[in-house]
N, C-alpha and C. Protein backbone atom coordinates (compact mmCIF):
# COMPACT_ATOMS: atom_id res chain seq x y z
N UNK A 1 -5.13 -15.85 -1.86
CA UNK A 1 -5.63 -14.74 -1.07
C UNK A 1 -4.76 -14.58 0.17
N UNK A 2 -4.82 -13.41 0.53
CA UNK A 2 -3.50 -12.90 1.88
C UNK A 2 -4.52 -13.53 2.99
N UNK A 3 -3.49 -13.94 3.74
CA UNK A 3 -4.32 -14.41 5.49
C UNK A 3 -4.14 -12.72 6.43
N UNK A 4 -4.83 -13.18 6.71
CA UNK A 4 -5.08 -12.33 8.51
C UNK A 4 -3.85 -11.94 9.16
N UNK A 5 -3.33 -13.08 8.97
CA UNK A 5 -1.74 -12.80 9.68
C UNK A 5 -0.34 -12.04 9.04
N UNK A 6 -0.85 -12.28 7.38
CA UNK A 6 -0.32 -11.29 6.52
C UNK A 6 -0.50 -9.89 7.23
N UNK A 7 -1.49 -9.86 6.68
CA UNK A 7 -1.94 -8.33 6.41
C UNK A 7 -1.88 -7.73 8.00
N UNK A 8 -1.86 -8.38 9.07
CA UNK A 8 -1.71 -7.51 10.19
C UNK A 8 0.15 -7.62 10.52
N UNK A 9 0.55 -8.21 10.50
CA UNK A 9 2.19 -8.20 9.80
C UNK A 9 2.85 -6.83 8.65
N UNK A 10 1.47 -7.10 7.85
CA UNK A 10 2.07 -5.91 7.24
C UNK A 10 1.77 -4.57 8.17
N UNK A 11 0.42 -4.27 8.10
CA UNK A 11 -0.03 -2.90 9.84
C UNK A 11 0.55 -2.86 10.38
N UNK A 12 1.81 -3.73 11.06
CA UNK A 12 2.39 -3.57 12.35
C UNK A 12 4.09 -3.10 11.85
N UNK A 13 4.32 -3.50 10.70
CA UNK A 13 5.06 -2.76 10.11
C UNK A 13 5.65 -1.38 9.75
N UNK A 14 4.76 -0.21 11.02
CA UNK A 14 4.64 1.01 10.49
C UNK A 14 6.63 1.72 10.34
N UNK A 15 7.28 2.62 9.63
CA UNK A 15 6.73 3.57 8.70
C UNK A 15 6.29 2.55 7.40
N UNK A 16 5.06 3.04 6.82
CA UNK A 16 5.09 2.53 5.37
C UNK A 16 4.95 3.33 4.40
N UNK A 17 5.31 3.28 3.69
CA UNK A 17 5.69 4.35 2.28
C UNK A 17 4.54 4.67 1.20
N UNK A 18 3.31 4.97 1.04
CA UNK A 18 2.44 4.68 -0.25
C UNK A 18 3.07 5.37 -1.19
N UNK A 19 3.56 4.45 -2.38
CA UNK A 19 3.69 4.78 -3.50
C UNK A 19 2.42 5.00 -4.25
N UNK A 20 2.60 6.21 -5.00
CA UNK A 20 1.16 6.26 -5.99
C UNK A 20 0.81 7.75 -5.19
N UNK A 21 1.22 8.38 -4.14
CA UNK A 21 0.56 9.51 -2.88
C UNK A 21 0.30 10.43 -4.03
N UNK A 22 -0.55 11.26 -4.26
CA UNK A 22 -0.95 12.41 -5.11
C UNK A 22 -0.94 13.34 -4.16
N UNK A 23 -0.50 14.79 -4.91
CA UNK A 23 -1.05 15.87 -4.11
C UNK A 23 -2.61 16.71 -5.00
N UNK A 24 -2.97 15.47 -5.87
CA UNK A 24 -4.63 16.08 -6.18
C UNK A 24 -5.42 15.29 -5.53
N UNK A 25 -6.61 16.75 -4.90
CA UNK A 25 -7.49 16.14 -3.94
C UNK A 25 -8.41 15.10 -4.96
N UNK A 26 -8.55 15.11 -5.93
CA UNK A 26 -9.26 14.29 -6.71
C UNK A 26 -8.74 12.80 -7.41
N UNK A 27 -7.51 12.53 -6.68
CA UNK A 27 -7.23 11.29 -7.09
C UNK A 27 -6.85 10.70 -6.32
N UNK A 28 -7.21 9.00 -5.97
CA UNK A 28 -7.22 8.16 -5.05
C UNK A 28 -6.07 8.45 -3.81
N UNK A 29 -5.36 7.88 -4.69
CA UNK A 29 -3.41 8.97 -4.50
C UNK A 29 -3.56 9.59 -2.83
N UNK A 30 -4.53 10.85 -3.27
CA UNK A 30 -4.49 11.84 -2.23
C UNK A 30 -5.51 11.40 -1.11
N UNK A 31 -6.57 10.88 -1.42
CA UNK A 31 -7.60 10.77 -0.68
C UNK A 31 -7.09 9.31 0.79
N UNK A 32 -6.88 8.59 -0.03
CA UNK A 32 -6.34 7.31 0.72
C UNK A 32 -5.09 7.78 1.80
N UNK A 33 -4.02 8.53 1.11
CA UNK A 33 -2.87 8.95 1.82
C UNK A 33 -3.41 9.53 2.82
N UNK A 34 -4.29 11.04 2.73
CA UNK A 34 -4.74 11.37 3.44
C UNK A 34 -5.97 10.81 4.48
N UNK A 35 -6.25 9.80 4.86
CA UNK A 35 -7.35 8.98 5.33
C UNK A 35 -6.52 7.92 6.17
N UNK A 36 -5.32 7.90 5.68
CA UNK A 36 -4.40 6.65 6.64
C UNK A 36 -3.50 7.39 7.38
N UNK A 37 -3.47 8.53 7.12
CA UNK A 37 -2.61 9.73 8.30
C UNK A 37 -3.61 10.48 9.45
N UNK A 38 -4.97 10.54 8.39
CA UNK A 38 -5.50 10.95 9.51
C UNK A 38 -5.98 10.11 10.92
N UNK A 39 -6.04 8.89 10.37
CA UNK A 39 -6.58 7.45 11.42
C UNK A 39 -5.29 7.38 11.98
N UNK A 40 -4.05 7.96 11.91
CA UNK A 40 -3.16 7.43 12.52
C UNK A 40 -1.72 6.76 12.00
N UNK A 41 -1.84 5.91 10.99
CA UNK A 41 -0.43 5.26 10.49
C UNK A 41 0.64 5.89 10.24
N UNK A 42 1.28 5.70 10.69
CA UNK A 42 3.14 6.61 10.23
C UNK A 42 3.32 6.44 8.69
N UNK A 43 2.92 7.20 8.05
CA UNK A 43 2.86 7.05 6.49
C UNK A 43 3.88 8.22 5.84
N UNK A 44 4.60 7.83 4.69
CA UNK A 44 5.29 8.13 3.53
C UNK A 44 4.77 8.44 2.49
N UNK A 45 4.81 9.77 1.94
CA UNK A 45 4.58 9.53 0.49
C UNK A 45 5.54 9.35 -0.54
N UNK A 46 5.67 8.80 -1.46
CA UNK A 46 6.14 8.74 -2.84
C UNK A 46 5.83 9.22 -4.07
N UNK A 47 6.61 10.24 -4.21
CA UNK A 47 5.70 11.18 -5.72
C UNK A 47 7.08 11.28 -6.00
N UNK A 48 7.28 10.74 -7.65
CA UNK A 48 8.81 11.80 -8.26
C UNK A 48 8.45 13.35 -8.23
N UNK A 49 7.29 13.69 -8.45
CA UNK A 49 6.94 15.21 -8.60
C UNK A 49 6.79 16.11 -7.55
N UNK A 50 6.43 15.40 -6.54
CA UNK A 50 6.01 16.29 -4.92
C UNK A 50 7.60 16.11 -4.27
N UNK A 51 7.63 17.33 -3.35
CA UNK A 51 8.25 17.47 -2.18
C UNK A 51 8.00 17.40 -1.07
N UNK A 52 6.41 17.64 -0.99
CA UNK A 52 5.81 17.19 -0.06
C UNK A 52 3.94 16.92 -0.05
N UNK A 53 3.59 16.31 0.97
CA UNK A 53 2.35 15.95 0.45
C UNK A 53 1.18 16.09 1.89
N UNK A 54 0.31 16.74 2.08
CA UNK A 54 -0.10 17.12 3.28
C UNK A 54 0.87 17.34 4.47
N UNK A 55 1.56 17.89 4.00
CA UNK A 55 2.59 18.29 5.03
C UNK A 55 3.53 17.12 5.81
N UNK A 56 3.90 16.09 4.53
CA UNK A 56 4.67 15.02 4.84
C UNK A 56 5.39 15.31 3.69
N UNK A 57 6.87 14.81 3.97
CA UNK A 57 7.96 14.62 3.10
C UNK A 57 7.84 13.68 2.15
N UNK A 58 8.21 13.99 0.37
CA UNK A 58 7.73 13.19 -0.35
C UNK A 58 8.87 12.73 -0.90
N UNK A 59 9.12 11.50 -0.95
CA UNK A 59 10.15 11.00 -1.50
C UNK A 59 10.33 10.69 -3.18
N UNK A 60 11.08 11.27 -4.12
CA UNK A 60 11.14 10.69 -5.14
C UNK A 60 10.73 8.76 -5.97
N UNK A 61 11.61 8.29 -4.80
CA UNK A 61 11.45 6.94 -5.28
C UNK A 61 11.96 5.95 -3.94
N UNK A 62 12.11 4.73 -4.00
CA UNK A 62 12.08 4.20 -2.91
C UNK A 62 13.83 3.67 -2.50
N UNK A 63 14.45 4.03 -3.58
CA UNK A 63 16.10 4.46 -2.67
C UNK A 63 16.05 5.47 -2.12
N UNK A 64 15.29 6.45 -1.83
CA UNK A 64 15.67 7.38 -1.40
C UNK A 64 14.65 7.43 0.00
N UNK A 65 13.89 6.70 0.07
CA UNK A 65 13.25 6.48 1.77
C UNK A 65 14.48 6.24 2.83
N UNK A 66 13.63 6.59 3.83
CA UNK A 66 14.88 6.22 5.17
C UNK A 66 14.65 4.73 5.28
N UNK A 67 15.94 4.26 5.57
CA UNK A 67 15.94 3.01 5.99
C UNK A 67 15.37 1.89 6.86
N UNK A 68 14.49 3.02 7.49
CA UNK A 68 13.57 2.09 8.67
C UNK A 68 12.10 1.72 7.88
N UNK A 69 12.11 2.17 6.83
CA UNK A 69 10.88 1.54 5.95
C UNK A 69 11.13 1.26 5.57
N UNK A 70 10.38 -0.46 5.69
CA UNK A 70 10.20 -1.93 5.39
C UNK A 70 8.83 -2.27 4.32
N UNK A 71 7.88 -1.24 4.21
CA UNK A 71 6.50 -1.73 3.64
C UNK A 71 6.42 -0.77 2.72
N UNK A 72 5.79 -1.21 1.78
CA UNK A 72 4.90 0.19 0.89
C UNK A 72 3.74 -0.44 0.44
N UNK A 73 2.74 1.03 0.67
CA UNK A 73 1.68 0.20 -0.51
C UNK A 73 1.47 0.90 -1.55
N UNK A 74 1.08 0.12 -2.76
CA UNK A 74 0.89 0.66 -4.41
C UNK A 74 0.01 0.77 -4.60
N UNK A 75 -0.06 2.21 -5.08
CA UNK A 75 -1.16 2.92 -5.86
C UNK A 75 -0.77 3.03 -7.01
N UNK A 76 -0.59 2.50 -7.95
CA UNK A 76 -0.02 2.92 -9.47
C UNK A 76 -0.72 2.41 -10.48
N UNK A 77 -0.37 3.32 -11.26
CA UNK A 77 -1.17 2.29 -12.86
C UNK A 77 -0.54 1.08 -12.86
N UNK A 78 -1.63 0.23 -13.10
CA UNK A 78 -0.81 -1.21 -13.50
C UNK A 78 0.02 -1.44 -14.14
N UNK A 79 0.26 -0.21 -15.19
CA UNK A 79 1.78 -0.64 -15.99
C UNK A 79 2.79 -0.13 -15.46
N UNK A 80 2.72 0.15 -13.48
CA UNK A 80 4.14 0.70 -13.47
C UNK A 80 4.06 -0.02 -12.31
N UNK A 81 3.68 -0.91 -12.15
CA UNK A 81 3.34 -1.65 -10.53
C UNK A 81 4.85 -2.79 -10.64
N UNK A 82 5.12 -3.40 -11.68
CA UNK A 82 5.79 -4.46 -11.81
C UNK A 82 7.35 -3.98 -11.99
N UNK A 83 7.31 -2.11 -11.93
CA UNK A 83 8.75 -1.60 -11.70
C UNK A 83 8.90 -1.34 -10.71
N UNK A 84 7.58 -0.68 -10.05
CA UNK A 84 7.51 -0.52 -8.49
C UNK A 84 8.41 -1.83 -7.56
N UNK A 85 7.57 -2.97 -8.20
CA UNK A 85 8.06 -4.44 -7.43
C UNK A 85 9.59 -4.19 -7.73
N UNK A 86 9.62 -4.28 -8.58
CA UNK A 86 11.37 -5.00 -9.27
C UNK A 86 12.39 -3.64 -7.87
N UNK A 87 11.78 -2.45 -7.95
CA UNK A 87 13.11 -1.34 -7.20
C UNK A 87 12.41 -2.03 -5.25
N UNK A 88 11.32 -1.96 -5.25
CA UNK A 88 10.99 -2.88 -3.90
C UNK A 88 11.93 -3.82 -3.59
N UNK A 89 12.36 -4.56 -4.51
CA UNK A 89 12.75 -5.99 -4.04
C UNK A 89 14.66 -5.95 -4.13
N UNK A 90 14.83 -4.81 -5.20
CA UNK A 90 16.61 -4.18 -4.96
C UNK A 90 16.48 -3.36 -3.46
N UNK A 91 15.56 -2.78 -3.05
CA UNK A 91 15.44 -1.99 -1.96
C UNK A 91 15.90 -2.82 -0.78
N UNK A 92 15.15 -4.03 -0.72
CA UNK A 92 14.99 -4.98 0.28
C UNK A 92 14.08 -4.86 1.10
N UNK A 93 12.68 -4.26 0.20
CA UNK A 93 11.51 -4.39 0.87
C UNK A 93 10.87 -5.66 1.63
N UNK A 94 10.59 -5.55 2.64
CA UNK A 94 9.80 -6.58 3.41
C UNK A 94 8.22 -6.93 3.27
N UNK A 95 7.50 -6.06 3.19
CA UNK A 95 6.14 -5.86 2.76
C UNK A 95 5.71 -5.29 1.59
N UNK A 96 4.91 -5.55 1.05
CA UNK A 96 4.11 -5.36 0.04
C UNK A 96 2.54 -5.43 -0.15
N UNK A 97 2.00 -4.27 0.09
CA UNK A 97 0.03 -4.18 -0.35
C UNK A 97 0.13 -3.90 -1.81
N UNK A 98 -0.28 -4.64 -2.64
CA UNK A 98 -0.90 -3.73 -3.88
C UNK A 98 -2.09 -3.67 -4.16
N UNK A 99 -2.57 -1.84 -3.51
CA UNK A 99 -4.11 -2.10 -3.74
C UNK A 99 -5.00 -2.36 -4.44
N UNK A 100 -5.87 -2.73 -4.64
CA UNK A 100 -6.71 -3.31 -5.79
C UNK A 100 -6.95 -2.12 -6.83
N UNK A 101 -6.76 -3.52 -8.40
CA UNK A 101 -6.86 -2.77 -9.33
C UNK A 101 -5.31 -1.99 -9.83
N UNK A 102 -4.35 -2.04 -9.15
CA UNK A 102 -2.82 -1.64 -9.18
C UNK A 102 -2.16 -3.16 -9.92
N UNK A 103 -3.08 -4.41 -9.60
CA UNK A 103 -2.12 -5.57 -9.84
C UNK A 103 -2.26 -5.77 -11.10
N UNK A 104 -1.23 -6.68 -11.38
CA UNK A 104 -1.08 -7.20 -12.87
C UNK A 104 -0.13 -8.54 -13.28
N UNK A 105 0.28 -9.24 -14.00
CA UNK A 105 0.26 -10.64 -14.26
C UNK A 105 1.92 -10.63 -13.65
N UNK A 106 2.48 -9.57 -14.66
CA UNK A 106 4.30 -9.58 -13.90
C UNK A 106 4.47 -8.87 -12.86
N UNK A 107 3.62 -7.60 -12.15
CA UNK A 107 3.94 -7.59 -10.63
C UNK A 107 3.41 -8.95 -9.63
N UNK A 108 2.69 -9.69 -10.04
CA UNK A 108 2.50 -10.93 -9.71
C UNK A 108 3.70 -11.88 -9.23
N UNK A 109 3.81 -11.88 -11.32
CA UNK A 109 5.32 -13.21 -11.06
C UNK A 109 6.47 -11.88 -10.33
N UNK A 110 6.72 -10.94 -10.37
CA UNK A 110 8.36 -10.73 -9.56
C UNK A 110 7.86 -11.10 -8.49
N UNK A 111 7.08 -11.03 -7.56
CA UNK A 111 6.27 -11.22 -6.25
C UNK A 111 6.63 -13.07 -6.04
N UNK A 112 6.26 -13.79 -6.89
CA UNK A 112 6.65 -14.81 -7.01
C UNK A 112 7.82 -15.95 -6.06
N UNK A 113 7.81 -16.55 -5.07
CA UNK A 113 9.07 -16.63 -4.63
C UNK A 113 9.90 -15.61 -3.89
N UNK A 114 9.90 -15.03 -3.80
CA UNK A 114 10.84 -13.65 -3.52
C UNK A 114 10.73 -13.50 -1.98
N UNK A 115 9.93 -14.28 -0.90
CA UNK A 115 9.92 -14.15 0.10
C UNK A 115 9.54 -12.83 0.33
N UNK A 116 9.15 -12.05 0.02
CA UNK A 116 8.09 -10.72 0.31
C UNK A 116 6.84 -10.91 0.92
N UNK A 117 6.49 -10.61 1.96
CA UNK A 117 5.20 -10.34 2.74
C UNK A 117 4.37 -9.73 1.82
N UNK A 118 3.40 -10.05 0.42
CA UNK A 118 2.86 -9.18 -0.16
C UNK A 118 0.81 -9.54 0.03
N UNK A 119 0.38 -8.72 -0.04
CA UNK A 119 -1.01 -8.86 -0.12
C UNK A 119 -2.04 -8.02 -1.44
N UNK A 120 -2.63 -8.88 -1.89
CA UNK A 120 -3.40 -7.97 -3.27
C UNK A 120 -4.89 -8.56 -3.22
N UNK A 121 -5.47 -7.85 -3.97
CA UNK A 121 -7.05 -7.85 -4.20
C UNK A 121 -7.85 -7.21 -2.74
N UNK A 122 -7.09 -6.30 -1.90
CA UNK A 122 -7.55 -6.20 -0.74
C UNK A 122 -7.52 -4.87 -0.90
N UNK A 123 -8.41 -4.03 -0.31
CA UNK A 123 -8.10 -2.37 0.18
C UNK A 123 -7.86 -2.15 1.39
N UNK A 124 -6.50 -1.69 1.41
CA UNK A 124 -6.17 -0.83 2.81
C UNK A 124 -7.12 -0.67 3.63
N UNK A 125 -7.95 0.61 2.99
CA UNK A 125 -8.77 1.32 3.82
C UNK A 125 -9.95 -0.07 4.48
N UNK A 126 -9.84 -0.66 4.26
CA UNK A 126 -10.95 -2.08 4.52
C UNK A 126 -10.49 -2.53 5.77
N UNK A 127 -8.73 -2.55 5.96
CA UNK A 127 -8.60 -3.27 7.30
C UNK A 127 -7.81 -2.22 8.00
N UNK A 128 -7.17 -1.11 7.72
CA UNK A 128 -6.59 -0.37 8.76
C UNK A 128 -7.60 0.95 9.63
N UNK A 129 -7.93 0.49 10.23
CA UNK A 129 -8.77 1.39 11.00
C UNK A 129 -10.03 1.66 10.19
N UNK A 130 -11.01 0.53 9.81
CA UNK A 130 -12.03 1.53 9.22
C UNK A 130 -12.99 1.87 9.04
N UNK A 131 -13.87 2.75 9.09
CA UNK A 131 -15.18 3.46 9.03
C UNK A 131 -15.76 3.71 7.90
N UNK A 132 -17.27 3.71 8.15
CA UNK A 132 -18.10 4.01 7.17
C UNK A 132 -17.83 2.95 6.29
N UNK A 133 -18.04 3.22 4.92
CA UNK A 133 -17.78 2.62 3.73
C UNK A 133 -17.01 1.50 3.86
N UNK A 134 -15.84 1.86 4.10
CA UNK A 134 -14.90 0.52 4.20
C UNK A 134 -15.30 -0.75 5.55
N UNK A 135 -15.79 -0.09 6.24
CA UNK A 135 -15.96 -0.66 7.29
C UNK A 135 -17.59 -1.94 6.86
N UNK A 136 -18.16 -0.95 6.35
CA UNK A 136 -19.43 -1.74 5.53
C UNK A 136 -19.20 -3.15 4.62
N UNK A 137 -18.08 -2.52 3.93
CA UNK A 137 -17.71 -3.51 2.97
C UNK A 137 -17.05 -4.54 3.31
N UNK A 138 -16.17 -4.12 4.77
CA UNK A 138 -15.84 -5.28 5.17
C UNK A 138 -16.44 -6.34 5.71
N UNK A 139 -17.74 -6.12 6.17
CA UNK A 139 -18.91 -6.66 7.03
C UNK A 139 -19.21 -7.65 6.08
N UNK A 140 -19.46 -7.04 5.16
CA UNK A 140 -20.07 -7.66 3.88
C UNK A 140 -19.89 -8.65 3.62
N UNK A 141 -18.00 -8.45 3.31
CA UNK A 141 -16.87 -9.33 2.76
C UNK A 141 -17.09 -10.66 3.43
N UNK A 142 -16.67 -10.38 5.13
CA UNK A 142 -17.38 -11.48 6.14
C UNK A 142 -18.71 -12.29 6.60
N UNK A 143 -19.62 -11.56 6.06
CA UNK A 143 -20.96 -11.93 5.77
C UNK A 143 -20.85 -13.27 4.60
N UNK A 144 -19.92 -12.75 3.65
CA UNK A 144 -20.09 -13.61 2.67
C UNK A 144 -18.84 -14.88 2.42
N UNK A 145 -17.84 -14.38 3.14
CA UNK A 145 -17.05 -15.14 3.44
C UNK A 145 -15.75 -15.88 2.76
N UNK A 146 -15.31 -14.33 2.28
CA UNK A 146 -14.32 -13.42 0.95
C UNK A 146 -13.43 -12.77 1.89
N UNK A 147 -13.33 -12.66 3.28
CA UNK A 147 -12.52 -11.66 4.05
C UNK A 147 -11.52 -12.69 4.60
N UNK A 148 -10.55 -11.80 4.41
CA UNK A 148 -9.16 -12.87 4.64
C UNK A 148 -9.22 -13.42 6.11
N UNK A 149 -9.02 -15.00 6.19
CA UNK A 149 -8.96 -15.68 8.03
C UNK A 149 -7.21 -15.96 8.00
């Protein structure tokens, strides 16, 4: 499980890139992207298909981000999470979230060794700024004593 010191390592990391950004309001994609721009984070999207995404520049893929982004987090089907990793780690990504439910056994092992700052089984929205719902769940998490120290 990621520590505390991870995951605020990774936050402090800002620009970060979400791979997975949708421009449908009905898929996570969009909702999350849009929810971490509006709280504030210097966020990226990543769509091969968009050009842009709430009125942010969308990058094809992650050679083609500016160079001052160090982090991304994954939103992807699990069967594309472990290509995501592999162009992350030619990139010379520094951070890595893969949000829950994105992970899988070989984005795991490339993660492996690789000296990557990565964190999984966690939701974003749980520790970057958050309200309502997430904010509940995090209570919870700590109540029960599942929330990363």
């Amino acid at each position: 499980m990621a520590t505390l010191k991870q995951i605020n390592e990774f936050l402090d990391s800002q620009p970060i890139a979400l791979v997975g950004a949708s421009r449908n309001p009905k898929k996570f994609g969009y909702s999350a992207f849009k929810e971490l721009k509006e709280k504030g984070m210097k966020i990226i999207p990543v769509n091969p298909l968009a050009d842009e995404i709430l009125g942010e520049k969308s990058y094809p893929n992650l050679k083609m981000l500016p160079a001052e982004v160090q982090s991304i987090i994954v939103f992807t089907k699990k069967d594309k999470t472990a290509s995501v990793i592999r162009e992350a780690k030619e990139r010379g990504i520094k951070h890595i979230w893969i949000q829950q439910m994105a992970d899988n056994k070989e984005a795991l092992d490339e993660l492996k060794d690789s000296g990557i700052n990565y964190i999984t089984g966690q939701c974003i929205l749980m520790h970057y700024k958050p309200h309502s719902i997430h904010k509940f769940h995090g209570s919870l998490k700590k109540f029960f004593g599942s929330f990363p120290k």
